[in-house]
N, C-alpha and C. Protein backbone atom coordinates (compact mmCIF):
# COMPACT_ATOMS: atom_id res chain seq x y z
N UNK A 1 0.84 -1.19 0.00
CA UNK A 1 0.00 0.00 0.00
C UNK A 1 0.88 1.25 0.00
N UNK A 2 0.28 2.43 -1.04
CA UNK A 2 1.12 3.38 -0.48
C UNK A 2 1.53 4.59 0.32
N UNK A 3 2.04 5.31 0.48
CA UNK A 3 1.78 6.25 1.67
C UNK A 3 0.82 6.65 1.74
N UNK A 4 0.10 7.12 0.72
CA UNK A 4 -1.52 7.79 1.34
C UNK A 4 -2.22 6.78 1.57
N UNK A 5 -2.19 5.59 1.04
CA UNK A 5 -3.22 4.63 1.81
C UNK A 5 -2.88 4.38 3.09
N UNK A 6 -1.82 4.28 3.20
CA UNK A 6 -1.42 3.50 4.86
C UNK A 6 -1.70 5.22 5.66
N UNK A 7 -1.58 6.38 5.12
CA UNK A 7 -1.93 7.73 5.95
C UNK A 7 -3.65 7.97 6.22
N UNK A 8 -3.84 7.69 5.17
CA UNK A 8 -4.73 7.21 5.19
C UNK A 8 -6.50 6.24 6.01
N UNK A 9 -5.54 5.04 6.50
CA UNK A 9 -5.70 4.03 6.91
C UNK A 9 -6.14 4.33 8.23
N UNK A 10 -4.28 4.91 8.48
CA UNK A 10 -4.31 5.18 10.40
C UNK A 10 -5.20 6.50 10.55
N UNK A 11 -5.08 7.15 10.01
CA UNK A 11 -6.00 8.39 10.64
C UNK A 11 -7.38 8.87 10.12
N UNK A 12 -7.75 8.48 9.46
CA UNK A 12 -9.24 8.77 8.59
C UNK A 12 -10.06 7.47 8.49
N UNK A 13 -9.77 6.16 8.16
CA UNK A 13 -10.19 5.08 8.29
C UNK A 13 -11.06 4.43 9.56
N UNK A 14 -10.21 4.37 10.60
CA UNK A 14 -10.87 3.78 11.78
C UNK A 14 -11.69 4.37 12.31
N UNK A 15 -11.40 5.81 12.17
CA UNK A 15 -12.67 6.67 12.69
C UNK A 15 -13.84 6.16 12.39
N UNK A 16 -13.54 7.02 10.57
CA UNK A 16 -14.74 6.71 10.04
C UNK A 16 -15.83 5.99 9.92
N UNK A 17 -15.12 4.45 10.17
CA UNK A 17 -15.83 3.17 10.01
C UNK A 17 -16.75 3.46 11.48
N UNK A 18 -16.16 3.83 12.51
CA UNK A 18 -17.17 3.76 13.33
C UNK A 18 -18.09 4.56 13.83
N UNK A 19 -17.79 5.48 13.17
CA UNK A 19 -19.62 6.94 13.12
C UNK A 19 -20.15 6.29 12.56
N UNK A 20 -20.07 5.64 11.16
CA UNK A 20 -20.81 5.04 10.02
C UNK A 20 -21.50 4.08 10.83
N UNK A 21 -20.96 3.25 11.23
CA UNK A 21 -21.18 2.38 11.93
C UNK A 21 -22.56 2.88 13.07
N UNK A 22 -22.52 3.42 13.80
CA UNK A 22 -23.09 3.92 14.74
C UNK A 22 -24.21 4.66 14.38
N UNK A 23 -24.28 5.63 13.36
CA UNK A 23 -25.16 6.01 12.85
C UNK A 23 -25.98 5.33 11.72
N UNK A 24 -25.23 4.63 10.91
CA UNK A 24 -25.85 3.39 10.29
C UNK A 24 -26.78 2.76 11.09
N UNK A 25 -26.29 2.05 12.17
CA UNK A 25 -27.30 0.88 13.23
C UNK A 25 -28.03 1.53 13.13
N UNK A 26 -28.51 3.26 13.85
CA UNK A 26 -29.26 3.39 14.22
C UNK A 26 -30.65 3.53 13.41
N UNK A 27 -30.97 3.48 11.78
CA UNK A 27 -31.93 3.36 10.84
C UNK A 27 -32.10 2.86 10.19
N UNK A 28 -31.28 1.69 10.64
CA UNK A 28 -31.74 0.11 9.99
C UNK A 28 -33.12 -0.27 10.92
N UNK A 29 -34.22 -0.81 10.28
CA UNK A 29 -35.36 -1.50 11.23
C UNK A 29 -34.82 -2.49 11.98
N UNK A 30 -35.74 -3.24 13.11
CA UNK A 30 -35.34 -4.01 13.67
C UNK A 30 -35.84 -5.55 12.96
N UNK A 31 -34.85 -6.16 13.02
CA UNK A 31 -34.57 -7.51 12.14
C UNK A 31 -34.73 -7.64 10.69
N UNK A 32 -34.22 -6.59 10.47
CA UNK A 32 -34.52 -6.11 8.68
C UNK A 32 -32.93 -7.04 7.87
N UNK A 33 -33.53 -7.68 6.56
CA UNK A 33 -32.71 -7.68 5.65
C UNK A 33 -32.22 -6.74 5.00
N UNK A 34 -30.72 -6.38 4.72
CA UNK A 34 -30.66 -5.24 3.96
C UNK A 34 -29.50 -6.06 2.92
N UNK A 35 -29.43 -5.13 1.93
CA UNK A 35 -28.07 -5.03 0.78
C UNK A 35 -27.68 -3.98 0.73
N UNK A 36 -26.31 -4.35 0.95
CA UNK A 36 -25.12 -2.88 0.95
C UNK A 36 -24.75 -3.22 -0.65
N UNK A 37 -24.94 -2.05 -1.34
CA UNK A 37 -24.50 -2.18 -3.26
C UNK A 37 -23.32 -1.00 -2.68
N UNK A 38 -22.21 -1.89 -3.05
CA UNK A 38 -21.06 -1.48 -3.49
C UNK A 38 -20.44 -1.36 -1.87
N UNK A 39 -20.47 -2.74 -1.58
CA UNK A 39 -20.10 -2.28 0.25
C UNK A 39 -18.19 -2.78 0.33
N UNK A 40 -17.68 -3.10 -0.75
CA UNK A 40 -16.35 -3.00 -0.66
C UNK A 40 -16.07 -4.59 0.11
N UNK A 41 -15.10 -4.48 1.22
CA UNK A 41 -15.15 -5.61 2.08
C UNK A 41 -16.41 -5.82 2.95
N UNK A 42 -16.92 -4.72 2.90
CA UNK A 42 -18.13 -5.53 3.82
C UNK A 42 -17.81 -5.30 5.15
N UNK A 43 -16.62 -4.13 5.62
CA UNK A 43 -16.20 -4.10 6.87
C UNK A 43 -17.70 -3.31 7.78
N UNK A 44 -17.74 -1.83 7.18
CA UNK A 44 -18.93 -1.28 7.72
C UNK A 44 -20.26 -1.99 8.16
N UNK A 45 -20.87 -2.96 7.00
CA UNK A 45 -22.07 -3.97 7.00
C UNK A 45 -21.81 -5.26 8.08
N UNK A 46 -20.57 -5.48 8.03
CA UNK A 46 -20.13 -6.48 9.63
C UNK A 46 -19.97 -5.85 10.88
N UNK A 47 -19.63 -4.76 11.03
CA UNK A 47 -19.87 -3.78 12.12
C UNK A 47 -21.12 -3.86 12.41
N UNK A 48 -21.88 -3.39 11.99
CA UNK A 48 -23.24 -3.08 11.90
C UNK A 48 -23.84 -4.24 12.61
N UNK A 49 -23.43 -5.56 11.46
CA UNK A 49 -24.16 -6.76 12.21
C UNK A 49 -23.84 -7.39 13.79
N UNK A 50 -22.74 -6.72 14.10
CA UNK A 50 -22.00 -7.30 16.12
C UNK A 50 -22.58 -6.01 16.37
N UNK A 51 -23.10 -4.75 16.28
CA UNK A 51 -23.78 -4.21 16.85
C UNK A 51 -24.89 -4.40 17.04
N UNK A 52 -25.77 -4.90 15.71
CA UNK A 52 -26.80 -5.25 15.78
C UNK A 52 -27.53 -6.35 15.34
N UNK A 53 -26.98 -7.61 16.41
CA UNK A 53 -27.61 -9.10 15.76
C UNK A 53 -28.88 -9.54 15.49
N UNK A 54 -29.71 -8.62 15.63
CA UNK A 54 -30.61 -8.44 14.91
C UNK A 54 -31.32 -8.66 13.29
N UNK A 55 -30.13 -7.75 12.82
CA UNK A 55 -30.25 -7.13 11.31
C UNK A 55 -29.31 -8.38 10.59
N UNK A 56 -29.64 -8.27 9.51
CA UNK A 56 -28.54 -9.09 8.56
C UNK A 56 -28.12 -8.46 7.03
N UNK A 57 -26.93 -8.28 6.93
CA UNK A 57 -26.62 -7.19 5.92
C UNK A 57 -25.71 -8.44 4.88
N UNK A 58 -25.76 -8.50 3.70
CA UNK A 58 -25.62 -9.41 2.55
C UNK A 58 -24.76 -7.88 1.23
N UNK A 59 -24.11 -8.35 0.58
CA UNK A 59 -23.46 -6.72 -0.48
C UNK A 59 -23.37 -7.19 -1.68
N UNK A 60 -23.36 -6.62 -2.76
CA UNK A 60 -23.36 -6.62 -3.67
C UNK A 60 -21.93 -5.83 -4.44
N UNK A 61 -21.12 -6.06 -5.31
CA UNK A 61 -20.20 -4.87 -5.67
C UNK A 61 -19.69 -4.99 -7.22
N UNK A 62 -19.25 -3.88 -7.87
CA UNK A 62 -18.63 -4.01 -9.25
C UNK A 62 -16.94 -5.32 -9.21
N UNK A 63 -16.85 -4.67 -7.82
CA UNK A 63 -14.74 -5.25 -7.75
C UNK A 63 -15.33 -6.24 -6.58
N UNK A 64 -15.19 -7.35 -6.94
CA UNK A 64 -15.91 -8.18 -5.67
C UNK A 64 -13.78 -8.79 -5.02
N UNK A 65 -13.67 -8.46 -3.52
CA UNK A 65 -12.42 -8.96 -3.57
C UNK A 65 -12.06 -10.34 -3.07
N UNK A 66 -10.71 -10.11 -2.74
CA UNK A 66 -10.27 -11.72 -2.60
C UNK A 66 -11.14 -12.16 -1.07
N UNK A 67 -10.53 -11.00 -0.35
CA UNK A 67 -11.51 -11.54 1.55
C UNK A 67 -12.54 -10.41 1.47
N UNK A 68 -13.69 -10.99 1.88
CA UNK A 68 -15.20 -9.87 2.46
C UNK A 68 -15.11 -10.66 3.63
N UNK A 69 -15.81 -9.50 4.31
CA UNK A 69 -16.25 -10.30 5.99
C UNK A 69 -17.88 -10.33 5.62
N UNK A 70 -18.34 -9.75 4.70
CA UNK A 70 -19.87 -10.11 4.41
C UNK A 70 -19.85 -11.26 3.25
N UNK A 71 -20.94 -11.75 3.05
CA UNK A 71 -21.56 -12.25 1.44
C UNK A 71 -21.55 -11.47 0.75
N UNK A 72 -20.82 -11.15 -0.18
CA UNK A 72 -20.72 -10.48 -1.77
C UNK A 72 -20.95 -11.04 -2.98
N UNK A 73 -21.71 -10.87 -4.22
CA UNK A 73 -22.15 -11.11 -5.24
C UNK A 73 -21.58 -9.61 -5.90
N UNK A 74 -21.49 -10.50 -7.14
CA UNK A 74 -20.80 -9.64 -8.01
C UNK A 74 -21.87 -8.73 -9.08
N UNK A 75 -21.76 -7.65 -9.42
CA UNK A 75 -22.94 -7.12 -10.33
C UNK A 75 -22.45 -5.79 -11.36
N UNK A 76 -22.98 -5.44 -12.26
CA UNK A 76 -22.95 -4.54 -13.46
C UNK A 76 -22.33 -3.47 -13.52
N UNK A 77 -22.90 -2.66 -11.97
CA UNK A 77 -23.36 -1.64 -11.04
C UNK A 77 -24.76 -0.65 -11.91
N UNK A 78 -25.11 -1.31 -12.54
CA UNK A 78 -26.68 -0.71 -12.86
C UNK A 78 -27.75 -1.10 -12.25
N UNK A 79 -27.82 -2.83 -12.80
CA UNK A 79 -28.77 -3.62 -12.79
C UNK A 79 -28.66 -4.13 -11.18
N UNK A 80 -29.31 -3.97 -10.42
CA UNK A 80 -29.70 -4.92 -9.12
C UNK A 80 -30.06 -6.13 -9.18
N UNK A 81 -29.04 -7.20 -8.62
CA UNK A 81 -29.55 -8.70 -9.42
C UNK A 81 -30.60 -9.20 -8.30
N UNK A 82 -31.10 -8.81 -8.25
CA UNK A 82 -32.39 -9.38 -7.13
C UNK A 82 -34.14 -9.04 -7.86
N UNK A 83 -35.25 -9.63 -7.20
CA UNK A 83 -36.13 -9.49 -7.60
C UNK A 83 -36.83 -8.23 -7.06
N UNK A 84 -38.23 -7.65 -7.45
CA UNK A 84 -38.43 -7.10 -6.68
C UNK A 84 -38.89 -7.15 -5.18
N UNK A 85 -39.10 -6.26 -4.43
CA UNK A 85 -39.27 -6.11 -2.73
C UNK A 85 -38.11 -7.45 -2.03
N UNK A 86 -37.12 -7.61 -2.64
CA UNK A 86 -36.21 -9.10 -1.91
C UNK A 86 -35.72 -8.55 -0.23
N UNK A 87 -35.36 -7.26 -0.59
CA UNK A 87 -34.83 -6.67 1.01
C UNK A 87 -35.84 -5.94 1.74
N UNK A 88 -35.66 -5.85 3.38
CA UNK A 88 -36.05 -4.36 3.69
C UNK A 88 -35.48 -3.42 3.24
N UNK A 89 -34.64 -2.84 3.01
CA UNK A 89 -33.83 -1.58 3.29
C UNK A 89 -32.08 -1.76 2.32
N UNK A 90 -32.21 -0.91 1.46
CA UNK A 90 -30.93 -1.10 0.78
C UNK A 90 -30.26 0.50 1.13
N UNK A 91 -28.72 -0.23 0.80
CA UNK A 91 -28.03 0.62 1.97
C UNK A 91 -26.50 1.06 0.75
N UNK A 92 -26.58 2.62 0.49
CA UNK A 92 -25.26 2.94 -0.12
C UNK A 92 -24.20 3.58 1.08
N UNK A 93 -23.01 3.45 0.90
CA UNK A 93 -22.33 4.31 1.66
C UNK A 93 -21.33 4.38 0.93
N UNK A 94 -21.13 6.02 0.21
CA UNK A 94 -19.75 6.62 -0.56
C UNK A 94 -20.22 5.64 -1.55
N UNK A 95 -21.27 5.17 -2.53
CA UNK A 95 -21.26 4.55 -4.13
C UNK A 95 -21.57 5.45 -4.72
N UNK A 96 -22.89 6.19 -4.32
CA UNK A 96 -23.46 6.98 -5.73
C UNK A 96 -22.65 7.59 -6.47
N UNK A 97 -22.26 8.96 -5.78
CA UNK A 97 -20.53 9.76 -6.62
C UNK A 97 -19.94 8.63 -7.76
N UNK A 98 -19.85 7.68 -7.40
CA UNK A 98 -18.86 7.08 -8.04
C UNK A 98 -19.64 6.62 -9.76
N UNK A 99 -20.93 6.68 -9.81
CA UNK A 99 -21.86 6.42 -11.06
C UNK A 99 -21.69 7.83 -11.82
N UNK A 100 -21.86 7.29 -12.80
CA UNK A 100 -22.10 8.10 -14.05
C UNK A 100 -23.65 9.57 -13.60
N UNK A 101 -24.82 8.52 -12.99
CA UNK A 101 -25.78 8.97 -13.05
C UNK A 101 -26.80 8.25 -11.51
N UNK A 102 -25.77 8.62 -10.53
CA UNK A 102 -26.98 7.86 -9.24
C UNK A 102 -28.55 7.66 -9.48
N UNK A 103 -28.91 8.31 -10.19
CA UNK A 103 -30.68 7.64 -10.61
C UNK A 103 -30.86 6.64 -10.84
N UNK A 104 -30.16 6.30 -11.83
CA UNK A 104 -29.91 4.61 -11.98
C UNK A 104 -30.06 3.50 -10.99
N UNK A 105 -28.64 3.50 -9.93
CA UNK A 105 -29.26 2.98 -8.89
C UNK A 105 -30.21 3.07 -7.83
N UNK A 106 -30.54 4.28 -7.20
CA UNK A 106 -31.16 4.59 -6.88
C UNK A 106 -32.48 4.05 -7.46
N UNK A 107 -32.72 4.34 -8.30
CA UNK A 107 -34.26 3.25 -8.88
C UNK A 107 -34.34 2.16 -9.07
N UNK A 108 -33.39 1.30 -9.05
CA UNK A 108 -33.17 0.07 -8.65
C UNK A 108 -33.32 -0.11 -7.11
N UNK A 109 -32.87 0.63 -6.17
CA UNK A 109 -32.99 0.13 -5.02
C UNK A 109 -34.30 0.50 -4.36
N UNK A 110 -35.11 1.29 -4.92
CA UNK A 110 -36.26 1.39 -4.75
C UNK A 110 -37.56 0.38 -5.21
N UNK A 111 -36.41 -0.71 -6.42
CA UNK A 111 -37.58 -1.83 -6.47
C UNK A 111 -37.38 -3.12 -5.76
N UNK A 112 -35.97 -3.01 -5.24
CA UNK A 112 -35.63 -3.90 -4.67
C UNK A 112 -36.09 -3.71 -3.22
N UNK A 113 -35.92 -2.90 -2.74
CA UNK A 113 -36.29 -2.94 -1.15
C UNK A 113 -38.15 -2.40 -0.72
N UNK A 114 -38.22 -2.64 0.42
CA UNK A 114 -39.53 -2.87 0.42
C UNK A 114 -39.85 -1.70 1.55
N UNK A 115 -39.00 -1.12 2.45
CA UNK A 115 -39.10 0.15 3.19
C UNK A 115 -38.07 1.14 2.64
N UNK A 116 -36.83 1.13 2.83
CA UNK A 116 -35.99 2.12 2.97
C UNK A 116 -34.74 2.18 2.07
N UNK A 117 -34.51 3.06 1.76
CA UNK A 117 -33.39 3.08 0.82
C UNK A 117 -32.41 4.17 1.64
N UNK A 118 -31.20 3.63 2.33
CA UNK A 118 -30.28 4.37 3.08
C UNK A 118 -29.06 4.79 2.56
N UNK A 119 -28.67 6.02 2.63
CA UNK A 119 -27.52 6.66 1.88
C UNK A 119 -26.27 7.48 3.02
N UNK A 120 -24.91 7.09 2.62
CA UNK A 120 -24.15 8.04 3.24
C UNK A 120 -23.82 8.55 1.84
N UNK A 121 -23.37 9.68 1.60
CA UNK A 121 -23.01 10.46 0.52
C UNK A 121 -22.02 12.17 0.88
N UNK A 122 -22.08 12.77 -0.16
CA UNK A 122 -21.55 14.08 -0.14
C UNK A 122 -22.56 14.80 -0.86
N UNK A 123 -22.38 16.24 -0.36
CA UNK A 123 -23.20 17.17 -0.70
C UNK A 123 -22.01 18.13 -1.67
N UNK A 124 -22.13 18.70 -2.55
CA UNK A 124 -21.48 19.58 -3.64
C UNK A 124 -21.33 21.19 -3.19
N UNK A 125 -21.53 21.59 -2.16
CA UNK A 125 -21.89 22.73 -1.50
C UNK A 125 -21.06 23.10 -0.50
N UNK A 126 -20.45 24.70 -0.97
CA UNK A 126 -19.82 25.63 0.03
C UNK A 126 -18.65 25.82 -0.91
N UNK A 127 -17.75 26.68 -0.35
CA UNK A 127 -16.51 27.11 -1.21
C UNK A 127 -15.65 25.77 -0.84
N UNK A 128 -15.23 25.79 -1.91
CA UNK A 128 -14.05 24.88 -2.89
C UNK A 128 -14.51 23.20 -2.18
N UNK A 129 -15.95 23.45 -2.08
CA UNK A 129 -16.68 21.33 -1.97
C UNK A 129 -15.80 20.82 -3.07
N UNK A 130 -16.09 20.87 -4.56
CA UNK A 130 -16.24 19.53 -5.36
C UNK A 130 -14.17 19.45 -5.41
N UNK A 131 -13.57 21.03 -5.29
CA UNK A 131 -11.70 20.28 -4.71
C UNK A 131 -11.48 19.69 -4.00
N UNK A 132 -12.50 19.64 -2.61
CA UNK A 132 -12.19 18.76 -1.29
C UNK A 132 -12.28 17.95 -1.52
N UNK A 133 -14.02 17.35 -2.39
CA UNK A 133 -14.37 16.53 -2.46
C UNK A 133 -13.67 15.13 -3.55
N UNK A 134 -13.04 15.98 -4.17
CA UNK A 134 -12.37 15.18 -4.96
C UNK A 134 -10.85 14.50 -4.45
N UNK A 135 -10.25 15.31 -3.68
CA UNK A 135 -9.25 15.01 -2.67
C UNK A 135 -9.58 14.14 -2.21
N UNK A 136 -10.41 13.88 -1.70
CA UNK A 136 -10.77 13.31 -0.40
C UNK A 136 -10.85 11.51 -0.87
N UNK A 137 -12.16 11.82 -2.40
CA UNK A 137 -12.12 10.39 -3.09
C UNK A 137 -10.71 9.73 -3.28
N UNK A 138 -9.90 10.72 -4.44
CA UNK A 138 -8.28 10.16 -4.45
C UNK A 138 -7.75 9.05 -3.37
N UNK A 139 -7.65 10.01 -2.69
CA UNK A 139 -6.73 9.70 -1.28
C UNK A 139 -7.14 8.57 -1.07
N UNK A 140 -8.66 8.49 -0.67
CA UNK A 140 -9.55 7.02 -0.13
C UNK A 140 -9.20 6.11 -1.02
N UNK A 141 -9.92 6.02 -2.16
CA UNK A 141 -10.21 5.22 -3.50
C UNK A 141 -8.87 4.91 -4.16
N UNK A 142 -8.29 5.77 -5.12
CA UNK A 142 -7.92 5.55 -6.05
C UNK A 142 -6.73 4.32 -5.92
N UNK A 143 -5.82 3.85 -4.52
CA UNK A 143 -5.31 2.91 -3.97
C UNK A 143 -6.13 1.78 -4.45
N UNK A 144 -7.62 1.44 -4.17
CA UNK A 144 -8.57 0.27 -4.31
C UNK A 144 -8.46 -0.03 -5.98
N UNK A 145 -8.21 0.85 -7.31
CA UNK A 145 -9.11 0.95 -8.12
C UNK A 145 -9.99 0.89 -8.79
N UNK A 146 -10.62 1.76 -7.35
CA UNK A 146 -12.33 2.45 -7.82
C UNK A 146 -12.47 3.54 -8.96
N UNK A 147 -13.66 3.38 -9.55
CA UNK A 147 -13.94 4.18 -10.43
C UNK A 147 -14.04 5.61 -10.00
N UNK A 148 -13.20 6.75 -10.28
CA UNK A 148 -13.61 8.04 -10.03
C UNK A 148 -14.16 9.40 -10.76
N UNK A 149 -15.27 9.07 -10.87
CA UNK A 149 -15.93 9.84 -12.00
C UNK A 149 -16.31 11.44 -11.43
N UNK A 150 -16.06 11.42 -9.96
CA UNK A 150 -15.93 12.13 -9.22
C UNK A 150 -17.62 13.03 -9.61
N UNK A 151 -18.59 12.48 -9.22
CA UNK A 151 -20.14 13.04 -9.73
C UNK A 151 -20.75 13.64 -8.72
N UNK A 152 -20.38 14.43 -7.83
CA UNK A 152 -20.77 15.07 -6.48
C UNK A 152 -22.23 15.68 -7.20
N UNK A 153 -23.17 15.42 -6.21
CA UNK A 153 -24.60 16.51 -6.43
C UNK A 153 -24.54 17.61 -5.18
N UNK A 154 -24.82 18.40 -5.78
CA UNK A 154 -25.35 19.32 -4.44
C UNK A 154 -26.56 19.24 -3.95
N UNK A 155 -27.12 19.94 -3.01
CA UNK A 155 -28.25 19.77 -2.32
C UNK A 155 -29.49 19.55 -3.02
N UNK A 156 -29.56 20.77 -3.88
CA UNK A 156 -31.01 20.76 -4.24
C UNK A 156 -30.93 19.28 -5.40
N UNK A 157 -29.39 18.74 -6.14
CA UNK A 157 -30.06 17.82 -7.29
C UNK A 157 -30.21 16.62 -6.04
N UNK A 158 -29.70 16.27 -5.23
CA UNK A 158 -30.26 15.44 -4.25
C UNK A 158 -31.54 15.40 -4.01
N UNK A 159 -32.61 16.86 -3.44
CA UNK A 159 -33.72 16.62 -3.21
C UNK A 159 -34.24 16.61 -4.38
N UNK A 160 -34.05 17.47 -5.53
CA UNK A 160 -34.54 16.68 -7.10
C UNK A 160 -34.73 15.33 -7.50
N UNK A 161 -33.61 14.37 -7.47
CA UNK A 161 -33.54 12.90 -7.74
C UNK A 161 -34.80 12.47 -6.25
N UNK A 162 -34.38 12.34 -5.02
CA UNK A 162 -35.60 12.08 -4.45
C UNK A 162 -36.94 12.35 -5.09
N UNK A 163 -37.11 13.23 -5.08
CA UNK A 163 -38.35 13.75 -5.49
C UNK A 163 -38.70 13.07 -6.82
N UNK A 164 -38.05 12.83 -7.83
CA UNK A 164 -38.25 11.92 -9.22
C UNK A 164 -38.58 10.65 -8.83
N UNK A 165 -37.78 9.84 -7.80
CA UNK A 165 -38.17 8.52 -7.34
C UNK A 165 -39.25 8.15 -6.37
N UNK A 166 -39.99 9.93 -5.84
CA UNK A 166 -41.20 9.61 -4.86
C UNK A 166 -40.43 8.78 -3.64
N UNK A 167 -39.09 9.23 -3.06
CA UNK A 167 -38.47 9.01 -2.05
C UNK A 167 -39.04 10.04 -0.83
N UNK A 168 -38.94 9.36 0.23
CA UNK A 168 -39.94 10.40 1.14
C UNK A 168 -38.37 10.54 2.40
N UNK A 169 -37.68 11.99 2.65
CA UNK A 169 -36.77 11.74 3.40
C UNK A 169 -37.58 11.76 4.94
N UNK A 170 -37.02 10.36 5.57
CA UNK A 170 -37.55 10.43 7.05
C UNK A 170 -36.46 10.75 7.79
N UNK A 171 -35.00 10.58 8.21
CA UNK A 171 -34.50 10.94 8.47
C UNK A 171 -32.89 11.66 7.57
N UNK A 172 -32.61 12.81 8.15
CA UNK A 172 -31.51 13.56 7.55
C UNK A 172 -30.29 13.91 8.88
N UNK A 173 -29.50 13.59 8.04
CA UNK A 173 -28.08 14.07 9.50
C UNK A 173 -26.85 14.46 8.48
N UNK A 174 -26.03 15.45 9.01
CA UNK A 174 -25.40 16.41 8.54
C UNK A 174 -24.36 17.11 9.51
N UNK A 175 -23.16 16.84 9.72
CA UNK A 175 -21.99 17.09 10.46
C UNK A 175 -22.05 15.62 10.98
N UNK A 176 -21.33 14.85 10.66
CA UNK A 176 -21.26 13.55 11.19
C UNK A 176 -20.02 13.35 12.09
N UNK A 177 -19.25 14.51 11.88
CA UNK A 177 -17.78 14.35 12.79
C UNK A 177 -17.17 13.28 12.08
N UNK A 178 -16.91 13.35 11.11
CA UNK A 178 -15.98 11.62 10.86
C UNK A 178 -14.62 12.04 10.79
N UNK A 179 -14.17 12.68 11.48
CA UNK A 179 -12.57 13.08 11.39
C UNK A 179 -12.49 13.91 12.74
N UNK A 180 -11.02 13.64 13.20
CA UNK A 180 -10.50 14.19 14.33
C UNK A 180 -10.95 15.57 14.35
N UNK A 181 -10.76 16.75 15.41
CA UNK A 181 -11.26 17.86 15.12
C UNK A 181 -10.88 18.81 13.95
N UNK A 182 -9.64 19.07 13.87
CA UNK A 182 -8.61 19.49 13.02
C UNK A 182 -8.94 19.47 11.21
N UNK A 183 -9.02 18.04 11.23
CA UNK A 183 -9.65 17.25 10.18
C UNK A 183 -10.87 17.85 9.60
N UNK A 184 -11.71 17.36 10.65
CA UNK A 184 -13.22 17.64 10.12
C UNK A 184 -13.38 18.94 9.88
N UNK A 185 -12.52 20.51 10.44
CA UNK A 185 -13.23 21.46 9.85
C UNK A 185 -12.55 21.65 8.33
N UNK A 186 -11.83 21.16 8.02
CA UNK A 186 -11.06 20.89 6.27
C UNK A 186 -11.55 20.09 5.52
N UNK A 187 -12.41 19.07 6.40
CA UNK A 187 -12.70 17.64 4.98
C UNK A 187 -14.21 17.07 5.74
N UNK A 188 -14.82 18.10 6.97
CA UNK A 188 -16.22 17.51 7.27
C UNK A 188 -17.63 18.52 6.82
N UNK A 189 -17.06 19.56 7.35
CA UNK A 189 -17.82 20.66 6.61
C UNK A 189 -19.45 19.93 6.95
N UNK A 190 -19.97 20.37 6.06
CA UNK A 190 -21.60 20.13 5.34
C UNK A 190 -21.34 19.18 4.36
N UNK A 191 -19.91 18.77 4.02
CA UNK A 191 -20.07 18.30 2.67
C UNK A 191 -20.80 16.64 2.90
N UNK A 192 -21.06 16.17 4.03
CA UNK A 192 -21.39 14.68 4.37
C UNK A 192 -22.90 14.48 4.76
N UNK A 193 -23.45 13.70 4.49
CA UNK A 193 -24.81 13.60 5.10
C UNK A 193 -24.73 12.24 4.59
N UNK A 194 -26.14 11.60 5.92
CA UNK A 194 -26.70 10.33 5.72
C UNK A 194 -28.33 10.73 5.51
N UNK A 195 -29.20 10.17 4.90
CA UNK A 195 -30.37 9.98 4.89
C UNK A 195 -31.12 8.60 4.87
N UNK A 196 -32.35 8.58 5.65
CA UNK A 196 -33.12 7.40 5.46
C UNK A 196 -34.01 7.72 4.63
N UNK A 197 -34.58 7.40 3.42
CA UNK A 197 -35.69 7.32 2.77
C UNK A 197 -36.47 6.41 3.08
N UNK A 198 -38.20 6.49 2.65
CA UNK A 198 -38.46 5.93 2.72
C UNK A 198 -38.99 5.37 1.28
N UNK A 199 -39.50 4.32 0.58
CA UNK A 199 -39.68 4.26 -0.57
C UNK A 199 -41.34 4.40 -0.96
């Protein structure tokens, strides 16, 4: 790995995983099936599940790798290989950006799941977002090679695309702290939010 991944790793990584984590559990239903599309190793979605043995989280991804700590199936990244209503609750964290056109999935996961369609993402908004925001992918990603098409929306095409898919937001959160203090006022900003939809 190379220096920015391993810089990476130690100081932005472990955090992260566990706000996600924490705030994730908390809008998953109780004993809900979900699919994480594009959940990587599956580290976040196994967190989730020793927090909450409850839930059971299954992923889907374009780069399926050598070790997942979840079940991974391999897919298109358009097409959702499932039928419709198969999950409760389908779950992105940091994919959409990475599409050509998040509508796409996004309307897929709205036929696939049967309550909620859950998102961590970035918002495109404030002075010099889509430089941070693109930093920020690099640094993370481009070590993995993930696709970086670097497709940040800002606020309002966010509540636009909702609004096209008849997504109803039930819950919204915004300053998530995912970085030391220092950190977060350079790379946390507004630019992060999670939402629960409902479908």
């Amino acid at each position: 790995m190379k220096f920015r991944g391993r810089l990476h790793s130690r100081y932005v990584h472990s955090r992260r995983v566990i706000v996600l984590r924490d705030s994730l559990s908390e809008l998953i239903p109780a004993g809900a099936n979900v699919l994480d599309v594009g959940c990587g190793d599956g580290l976040i979605s196994s967190l989730i599940m020793d927090r909450r043995p409850d839930v059971h989280l299954s992923g889907i991804d374009v780069l399926v790798r050598g070790e997942t700590r979840i079940s991974v199936s391999q897919f298109d990244g358009y097409k959702i290989p499932f039928p419709d209503n198969s999950f409760d609750a389908v779950m992105f964290v940091d994919v959409l950006h990475h599409t050509d056109d998040p509508t796409i999935l996004l309307r897929e996961a709205t036929r696939v799941a049967k309550e909620f369609v859950i998102i961590k993402d970035h918002r495109r908004n404030g002075l010099l977002a889509a430089a941070t925001l693109r930093f920020m992918d690099w640094i993370g990603n481009a070590h993995h090679g993930v696709a970086l098409p670097y497709n940040y929306w800002p606020h309002e095409r966010w509540k636009q695309g909702f609004s096209e898919l008849n997504l109803k937001v039930n819950d919204w959160k915004q300053d998530l702290q995912l970085y030391p203090s220092m950190a977060n006022w350079l790379f946390g900003r507004s630019l992060h939010f999670i939402a629960r939809l409902h479908v």
